[in-house]
PDB file of N, CA and C in Angstrom:
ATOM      1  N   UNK A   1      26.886 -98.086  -9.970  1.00  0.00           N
ATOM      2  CA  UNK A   1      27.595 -98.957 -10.865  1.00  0.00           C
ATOM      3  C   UNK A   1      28.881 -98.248 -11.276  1.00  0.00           C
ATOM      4  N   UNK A   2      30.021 -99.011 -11.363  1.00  0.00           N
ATOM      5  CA  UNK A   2      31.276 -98.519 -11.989  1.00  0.00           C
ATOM      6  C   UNK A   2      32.033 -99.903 -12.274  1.00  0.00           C
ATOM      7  N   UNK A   3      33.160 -99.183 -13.342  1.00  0.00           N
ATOM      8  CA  UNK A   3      33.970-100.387 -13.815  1.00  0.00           C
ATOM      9  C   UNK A   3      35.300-100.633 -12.874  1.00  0.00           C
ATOM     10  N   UNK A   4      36.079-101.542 -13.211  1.00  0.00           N
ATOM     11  CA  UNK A   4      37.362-101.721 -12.369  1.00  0.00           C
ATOM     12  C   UNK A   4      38.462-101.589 -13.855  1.00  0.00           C
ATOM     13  N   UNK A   5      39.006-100.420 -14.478  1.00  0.00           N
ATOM     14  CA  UNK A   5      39.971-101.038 -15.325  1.00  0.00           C
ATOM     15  C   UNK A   5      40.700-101.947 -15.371  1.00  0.00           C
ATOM     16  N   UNK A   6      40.940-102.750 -14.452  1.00  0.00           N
ATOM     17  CA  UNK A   6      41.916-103.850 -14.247  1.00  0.00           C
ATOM     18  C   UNK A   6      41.423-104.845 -14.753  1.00  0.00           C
ATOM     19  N   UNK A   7      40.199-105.036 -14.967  1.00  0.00           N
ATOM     20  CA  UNK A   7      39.366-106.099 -15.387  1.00  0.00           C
ATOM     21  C   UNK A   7      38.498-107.064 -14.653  1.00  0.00           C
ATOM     22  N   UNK A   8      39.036-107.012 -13.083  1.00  0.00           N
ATOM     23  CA  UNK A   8      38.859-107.579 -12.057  1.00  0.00           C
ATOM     24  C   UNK A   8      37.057-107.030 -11.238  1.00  0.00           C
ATOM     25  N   UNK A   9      36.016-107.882 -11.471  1.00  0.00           N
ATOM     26  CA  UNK A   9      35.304-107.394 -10.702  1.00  0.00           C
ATOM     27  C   UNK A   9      34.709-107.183  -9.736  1.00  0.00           C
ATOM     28  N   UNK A  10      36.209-107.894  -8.455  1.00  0.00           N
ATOM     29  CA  UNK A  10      36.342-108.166  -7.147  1.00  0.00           C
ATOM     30  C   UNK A  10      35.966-106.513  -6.584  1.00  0.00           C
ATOM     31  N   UNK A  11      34.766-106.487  -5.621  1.00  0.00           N
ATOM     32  CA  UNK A  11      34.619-105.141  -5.263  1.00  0.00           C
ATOM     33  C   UNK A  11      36.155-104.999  -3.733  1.00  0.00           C
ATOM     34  N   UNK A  12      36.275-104.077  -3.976  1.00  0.00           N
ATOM     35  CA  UNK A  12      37.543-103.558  -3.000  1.00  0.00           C
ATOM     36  C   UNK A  12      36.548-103.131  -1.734  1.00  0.00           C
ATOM     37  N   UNK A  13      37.865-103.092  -0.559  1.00  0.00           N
ATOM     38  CA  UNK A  13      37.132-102.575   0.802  1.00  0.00           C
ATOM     39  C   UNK A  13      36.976-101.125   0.623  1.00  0.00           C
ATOM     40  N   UNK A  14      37.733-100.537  -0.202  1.00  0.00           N
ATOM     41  CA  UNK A  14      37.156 -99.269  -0.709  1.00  0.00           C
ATOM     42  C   UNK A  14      35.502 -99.202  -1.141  1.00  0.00           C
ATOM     43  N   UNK A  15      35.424 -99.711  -1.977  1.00  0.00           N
ATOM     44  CA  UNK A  15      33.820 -99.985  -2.482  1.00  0.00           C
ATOM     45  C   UNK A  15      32.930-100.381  -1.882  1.00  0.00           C
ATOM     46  N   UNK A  16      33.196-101.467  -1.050  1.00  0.00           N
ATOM     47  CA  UNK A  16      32.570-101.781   0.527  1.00  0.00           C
ATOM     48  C   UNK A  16      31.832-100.867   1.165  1.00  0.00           C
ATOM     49  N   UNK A  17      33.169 -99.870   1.706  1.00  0.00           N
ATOM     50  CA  UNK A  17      33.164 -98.646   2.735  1.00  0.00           C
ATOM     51  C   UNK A  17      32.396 -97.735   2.045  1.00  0.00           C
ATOM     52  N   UNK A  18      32.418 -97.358   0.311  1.00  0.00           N
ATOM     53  CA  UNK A  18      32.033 -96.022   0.169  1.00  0.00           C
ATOM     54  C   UNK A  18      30.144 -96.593  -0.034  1.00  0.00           C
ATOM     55  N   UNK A  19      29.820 -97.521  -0.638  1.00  0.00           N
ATOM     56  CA  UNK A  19      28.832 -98.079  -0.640  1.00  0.00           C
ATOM     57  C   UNK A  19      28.089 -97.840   0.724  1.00  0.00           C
ATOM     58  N   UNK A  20      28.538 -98.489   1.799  1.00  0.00           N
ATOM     59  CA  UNK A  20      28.064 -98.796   3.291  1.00  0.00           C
ATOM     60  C   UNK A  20      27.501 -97.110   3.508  1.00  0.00           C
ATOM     61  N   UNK A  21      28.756 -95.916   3.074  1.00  0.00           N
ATOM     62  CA  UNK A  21      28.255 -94.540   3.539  1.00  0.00           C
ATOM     63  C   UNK A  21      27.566 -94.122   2.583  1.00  0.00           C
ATOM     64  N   UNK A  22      27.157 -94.490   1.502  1.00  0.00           N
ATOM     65  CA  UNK A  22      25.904 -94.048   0.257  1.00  0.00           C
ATOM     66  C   UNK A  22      24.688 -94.574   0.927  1.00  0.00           C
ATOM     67  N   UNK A  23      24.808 -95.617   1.295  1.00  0.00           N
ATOM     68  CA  UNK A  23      23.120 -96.456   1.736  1.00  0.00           C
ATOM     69  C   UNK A  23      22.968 -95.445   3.152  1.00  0.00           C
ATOM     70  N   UNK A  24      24.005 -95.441   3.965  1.00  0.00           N
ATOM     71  CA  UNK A  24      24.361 -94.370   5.220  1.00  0.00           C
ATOM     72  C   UNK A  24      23.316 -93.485   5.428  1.00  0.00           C
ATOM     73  N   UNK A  25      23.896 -92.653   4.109  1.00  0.00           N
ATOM     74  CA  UNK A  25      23.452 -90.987   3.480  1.00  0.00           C
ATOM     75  C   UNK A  25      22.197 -90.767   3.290  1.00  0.00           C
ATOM     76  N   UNK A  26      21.805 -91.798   2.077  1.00  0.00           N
ATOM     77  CA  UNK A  26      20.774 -92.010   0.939  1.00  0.00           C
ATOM     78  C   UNK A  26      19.320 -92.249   2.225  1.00  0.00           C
ATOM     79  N   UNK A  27      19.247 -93.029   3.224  1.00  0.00           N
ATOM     80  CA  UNK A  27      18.193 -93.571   4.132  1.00  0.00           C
ATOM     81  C   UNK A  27      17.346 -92.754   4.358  1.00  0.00           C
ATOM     82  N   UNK A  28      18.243 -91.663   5.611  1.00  0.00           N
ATOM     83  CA  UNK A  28      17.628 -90.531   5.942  1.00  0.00           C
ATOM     84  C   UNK A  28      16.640 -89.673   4.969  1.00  0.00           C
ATOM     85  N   UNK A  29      17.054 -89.877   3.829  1.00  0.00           N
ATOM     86  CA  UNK A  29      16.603 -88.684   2.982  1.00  0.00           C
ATOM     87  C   UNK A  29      15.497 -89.356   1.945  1.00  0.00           C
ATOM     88  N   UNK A  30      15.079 -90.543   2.334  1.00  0.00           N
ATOM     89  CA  UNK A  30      14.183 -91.465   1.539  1.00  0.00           C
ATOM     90  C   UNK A  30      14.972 -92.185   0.470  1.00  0.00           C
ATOM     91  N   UNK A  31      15.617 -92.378   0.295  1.00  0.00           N
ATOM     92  CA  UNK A  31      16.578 -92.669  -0.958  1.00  0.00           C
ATOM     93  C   UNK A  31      17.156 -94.211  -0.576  1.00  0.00           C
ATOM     94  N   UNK A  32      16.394 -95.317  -1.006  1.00  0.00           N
ATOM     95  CA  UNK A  32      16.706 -96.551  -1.296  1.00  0.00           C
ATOM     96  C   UNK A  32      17.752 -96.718  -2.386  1.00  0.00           C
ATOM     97  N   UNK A  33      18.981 -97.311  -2.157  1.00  0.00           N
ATOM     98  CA  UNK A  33      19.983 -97.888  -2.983  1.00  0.00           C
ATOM     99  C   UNK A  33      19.759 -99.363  -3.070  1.00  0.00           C
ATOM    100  N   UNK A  34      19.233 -99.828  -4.019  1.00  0.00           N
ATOM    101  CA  UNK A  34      19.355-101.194  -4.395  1.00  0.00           C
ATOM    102  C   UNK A  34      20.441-102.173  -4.194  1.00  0.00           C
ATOM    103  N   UNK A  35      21.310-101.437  -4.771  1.00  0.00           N
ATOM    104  CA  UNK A  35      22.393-102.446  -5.224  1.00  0.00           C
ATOM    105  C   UNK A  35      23.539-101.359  -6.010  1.00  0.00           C
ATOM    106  N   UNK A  36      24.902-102.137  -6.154  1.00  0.00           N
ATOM    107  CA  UNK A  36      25.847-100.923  -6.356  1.00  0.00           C
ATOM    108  C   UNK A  36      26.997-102.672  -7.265  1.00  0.00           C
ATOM    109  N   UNK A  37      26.895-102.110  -8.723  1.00  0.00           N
ATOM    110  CA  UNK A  37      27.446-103.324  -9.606  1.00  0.00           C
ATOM    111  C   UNK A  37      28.738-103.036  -9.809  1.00  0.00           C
ATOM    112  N   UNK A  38      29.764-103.258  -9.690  1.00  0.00           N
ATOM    113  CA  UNK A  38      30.991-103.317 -10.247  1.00  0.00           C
ATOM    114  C   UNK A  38      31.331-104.130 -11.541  1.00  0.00           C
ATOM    115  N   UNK A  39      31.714-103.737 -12.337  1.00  0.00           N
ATOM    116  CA  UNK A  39      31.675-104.331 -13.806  1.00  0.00           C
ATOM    117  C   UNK A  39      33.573-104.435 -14.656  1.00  0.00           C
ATOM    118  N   UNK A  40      33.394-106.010 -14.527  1.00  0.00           N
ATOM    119  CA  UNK A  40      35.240-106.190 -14.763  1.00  0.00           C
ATOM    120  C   UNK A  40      35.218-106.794 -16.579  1.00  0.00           C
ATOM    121  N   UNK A  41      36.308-106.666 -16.981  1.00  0.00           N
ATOM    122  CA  UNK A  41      36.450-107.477 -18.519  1.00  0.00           C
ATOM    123  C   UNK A  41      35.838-108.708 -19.052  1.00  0.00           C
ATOM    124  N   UNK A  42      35.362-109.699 -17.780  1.00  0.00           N
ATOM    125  CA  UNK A  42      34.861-110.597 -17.878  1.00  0.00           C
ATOM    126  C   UNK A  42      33.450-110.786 -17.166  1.00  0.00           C
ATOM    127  N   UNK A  43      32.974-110.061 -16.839  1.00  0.00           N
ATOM    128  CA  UNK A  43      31.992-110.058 -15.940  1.00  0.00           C
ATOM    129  C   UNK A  43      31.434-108.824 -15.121  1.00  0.00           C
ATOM    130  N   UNK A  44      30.502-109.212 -14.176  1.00  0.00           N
ATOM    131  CA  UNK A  44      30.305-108.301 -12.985  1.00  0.00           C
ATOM    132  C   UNK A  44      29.955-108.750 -11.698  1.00  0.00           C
ATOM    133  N   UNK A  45      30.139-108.066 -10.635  1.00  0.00           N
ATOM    134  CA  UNK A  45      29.832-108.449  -9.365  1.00  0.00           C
ATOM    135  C   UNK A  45      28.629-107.332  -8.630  1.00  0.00           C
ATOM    136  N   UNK A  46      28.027-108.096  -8.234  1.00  0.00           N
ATOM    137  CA  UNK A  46      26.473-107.371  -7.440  1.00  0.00           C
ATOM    138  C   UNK A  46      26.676-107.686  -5.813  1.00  0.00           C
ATOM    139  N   UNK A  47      26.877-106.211  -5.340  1.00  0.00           N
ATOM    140  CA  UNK A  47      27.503-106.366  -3.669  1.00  0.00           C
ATOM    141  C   UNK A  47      25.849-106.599  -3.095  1.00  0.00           C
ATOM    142  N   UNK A  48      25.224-106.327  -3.297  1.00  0.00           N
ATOM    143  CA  UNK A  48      23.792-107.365  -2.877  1.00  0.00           C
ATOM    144  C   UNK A  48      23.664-108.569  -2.914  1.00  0.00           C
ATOM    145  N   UNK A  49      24.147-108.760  -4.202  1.00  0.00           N
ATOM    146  CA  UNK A  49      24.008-110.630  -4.583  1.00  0.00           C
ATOM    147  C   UNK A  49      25.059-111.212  -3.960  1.00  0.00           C
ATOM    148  N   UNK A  50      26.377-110.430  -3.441  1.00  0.00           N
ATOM    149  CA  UNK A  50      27.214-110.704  -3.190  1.00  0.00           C
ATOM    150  C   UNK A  50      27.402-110.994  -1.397  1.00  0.00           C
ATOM    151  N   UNK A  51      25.764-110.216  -0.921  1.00  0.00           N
ATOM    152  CA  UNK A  51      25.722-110.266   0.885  1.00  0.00           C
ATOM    153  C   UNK A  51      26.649-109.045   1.220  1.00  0.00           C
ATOM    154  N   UNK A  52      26.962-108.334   0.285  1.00  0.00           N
ATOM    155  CA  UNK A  52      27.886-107.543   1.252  1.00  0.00           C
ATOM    156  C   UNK A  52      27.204-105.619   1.476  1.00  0.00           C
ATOM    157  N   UNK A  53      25.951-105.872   1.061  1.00  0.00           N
ATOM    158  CA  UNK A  53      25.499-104.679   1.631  1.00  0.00           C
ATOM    159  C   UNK A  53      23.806-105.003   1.956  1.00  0.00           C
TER     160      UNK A  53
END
C-alpha cells in the first residue's frame, strides 16, 4: 500500500512494473502478495480489484 500525493489514485506503469517484480520475488520464497492499494485524496485503487495483477 502507498499514497499518490497528487491525489490521484490511478496506479502508474511504474506501480504496475514494481508490483509485477514484488509478486516476481515474493513466490519463490513462499510469500503470497494479495493485493498492493494505492490510496489518492478521494479514494483508493486495488490493482487486484483492478485485474491488473
Amino acid at each position: 500500500m502507498h499514497n499518490h500525493p497528487s491525489g490521484d489514485p490511478t496506479p502508474s506503469q511504474a506501480d504496475i512494473r514494481m508490483t509485477k517484480t514484488i509478486v516476481d520475488i515474493a513466490k519463490p520464497l513462499g510469500i503470497t502478495v494479495h493485493d498492493h492499494i494505492i490510496v489518492g485524496k478521494n479514494g483508493h485503487t486495488s490493482l487486484k480489484g483492478s485485474g491488473l495483477m
